[in-house]
C-alpha atoms as a PDB file:
ATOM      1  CA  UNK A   1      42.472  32.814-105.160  1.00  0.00           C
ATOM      2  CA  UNK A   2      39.345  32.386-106.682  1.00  0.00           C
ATOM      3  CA  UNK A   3      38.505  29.011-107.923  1.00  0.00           C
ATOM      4  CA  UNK A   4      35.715  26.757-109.388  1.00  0.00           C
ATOM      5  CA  UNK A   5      35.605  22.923-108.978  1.00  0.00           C
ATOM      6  CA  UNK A   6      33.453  20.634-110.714  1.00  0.00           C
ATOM      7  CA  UNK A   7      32.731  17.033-109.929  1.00  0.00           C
ATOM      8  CA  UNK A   8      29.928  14.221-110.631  1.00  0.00           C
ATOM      9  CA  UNK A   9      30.771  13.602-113.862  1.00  0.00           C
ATOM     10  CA  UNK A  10      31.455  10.164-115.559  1.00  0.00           C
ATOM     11  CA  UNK A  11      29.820   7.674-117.788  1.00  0.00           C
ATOM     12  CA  UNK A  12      26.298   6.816-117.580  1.00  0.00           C
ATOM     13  CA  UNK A  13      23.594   4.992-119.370  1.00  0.00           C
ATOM     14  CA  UNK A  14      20.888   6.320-121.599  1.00  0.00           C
ATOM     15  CA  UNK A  15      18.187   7.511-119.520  1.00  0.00           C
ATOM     16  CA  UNK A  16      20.246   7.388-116.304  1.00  0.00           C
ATOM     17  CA  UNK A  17      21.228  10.293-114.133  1.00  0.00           C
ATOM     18  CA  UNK A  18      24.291  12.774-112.658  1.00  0.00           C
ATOM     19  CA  UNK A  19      24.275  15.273-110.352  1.00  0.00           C
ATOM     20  CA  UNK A  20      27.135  17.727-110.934  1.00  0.00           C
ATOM     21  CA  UNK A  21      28.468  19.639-107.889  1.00  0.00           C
ATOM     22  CA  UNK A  22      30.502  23.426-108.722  1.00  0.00           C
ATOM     23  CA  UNK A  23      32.894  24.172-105.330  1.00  0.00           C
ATOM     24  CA  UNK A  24      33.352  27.758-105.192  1.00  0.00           C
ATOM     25  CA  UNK A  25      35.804  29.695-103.355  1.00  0.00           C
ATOM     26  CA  UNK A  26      37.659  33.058-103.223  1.00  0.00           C
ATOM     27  CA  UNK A  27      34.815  35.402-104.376  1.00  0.00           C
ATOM     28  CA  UNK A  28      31.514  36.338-102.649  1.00  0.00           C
ATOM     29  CA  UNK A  29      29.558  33.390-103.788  1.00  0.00           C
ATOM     30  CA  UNK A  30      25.926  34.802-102.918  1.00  0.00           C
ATOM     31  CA  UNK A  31      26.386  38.135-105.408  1.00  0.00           C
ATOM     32  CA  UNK A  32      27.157  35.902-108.303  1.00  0.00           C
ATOM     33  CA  UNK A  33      24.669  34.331-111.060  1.00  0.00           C
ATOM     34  CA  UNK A  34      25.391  30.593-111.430  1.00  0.00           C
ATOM     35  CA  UNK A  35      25.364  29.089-114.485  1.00  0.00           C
ATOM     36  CA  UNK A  36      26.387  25.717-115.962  1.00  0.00           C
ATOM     37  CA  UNK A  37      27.799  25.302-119.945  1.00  0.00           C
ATOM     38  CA  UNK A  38      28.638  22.424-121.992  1.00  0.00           C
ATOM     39  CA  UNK A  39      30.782  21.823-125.348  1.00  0.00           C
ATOM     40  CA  UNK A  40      30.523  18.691-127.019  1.00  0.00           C
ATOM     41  CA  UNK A  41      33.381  17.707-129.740  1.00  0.00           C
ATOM     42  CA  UNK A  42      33.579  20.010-132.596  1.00  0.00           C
ATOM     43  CA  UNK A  43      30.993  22.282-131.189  1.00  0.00           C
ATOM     44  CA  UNK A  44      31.139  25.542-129.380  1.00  0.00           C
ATOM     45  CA  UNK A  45      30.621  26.247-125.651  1.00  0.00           C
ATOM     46  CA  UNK A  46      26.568  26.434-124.889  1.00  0.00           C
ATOM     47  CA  UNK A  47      24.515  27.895-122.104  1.00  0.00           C
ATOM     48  CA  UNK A  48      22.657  25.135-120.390  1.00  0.00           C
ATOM     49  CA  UNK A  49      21.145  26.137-117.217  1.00  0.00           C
ATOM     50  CA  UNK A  50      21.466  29.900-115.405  1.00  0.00           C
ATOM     51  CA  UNK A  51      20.228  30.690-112.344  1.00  0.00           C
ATOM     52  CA  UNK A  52      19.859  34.467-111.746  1.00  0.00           C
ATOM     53  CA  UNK A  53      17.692  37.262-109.107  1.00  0.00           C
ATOM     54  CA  UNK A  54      15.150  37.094-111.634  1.00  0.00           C
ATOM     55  CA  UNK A  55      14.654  33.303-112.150  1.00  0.00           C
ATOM     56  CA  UNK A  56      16.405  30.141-113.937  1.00  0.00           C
ATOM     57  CA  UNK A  57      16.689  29.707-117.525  1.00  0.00           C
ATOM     58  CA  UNK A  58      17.243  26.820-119.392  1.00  0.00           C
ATOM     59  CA  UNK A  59      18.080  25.427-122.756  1.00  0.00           C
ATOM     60  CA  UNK A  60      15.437  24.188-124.284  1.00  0.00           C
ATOM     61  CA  UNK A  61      17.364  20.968-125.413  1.00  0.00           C
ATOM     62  CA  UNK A  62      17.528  20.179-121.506  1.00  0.00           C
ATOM     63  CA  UNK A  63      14.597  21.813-120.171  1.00  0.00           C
ATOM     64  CA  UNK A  64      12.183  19.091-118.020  1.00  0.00           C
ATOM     65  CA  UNK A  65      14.794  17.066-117.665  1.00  0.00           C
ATOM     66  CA  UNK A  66      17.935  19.112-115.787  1.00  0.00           C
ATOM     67  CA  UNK A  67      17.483  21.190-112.683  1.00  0.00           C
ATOM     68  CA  UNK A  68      19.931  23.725-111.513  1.00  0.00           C
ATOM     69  CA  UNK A  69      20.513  24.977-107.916  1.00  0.00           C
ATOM     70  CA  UNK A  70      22.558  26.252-105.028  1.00  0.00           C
ATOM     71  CA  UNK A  71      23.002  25.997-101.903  1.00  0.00           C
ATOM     72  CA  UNK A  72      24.673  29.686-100.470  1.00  0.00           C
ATOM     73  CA  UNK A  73      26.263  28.455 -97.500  1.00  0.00           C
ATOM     74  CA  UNK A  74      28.185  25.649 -98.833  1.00  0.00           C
ATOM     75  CA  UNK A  75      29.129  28.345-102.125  1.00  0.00           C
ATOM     76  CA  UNK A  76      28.122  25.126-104.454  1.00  0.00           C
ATOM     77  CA  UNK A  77      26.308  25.251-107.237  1.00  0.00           C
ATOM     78  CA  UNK A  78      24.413  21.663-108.088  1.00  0.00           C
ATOM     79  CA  UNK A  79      22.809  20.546-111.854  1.00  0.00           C
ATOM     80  CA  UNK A  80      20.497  17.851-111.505  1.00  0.00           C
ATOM     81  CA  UNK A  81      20.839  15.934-115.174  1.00  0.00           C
ATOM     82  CA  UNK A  82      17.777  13.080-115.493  1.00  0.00           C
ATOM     83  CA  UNK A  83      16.760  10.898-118.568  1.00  0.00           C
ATOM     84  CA  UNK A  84      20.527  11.524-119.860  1.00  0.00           C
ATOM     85  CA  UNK A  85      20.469  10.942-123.593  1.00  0.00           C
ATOM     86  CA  UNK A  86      24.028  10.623-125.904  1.00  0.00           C
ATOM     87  CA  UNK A  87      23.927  14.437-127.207  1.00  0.00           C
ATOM     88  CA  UNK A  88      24.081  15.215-123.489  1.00  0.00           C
ATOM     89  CA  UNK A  89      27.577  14.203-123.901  1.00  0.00           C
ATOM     90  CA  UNK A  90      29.941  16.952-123.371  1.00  0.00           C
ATOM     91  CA  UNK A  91      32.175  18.512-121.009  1.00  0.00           C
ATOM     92  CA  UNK A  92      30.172  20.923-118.319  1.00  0.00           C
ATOM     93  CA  UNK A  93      31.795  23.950-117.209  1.00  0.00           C
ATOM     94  CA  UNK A  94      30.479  26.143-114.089  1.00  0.00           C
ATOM     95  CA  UNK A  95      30.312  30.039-114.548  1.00  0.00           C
ATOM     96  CA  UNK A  96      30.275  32.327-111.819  1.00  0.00           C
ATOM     97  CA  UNK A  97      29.235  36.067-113.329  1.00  0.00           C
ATOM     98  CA  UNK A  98      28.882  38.943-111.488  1.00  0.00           C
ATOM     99  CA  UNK A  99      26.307  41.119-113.462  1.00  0.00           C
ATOM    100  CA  UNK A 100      26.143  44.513-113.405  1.00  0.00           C
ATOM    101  CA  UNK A 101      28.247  46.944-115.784  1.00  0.00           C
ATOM    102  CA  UNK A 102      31.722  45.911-115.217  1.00  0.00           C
ATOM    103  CA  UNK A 103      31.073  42.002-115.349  1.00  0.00           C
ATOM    104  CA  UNK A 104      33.488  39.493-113.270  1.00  0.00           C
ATOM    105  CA  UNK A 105      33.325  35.979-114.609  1.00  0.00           C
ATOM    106  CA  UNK A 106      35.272  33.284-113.488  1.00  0.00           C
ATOM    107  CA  UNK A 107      35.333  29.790-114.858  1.00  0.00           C
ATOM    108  CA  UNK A 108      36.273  26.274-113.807  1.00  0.00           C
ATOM    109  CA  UNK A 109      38.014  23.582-115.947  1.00  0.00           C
ATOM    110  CA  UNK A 110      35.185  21.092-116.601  1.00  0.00           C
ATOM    111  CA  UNK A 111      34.294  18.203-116.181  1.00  0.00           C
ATOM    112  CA  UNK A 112      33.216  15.023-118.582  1.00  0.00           C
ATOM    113  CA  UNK A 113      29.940  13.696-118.611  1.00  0.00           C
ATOM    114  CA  UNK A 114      29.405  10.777-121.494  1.00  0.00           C
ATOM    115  CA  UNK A 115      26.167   8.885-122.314  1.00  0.00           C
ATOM    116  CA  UNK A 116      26.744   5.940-123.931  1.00  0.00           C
ATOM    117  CA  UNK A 117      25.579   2.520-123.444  1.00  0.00           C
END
């Protein structure tokens, strides 16, 4: 059963930081891109951070400020977030994609990461 569980996230003060932590299981987790998304209130789902063969991209909203990586032999994908400001706020969602022509994605269910003082 393939599953994606995210964790770190909570309520944290302008300027502070989160690490969020993805658990994947039940899929080869080496042969996937990693990538982490974000939806705010009224707004639709947006790429934040990917991390593919070819490099990372990020948003440029985020960029200098969150770092994604992943660590292959604990199938986790980690985001970094620093200097958190209040339209950070959202809920972040890991992807797992597979690439290639018939693309395999698999999503977890979020989790909440507020900036508020």
């Amino acid at each position: 059963q393939v599953q994606l569980v995210e964790s770190g996230g909570g309520l944290v003060q302008p300027g502070g930081s989160l690490r969020l932590s993805c658990a994947a299981s039940g899929f080869t987790f080496s042969s996937y891109y990693m990538s982490w998304y974000r939806q705010a209130p009224g707004k639709q789902r947006e790429l934040v951070a990917t991390m593919t063969s070819a490099g990372t991209y990020y948003v440029y909203s985020v960029k200098g400020r969150f770092t994604i990586s992943r660590d292959n032999a604990k199938n986790t994908v980690y985001l970094q977030m620093n200097s958190l400001k209040p339209e950070d706020t959202a809920v972040y969602f890991c992807n797992a994609n597979s690439g290639g022509t018939n693309t395999i994605e698999h999503w977890g269910q979020g989790t909440q990461v507020t900036v508020s003082s």
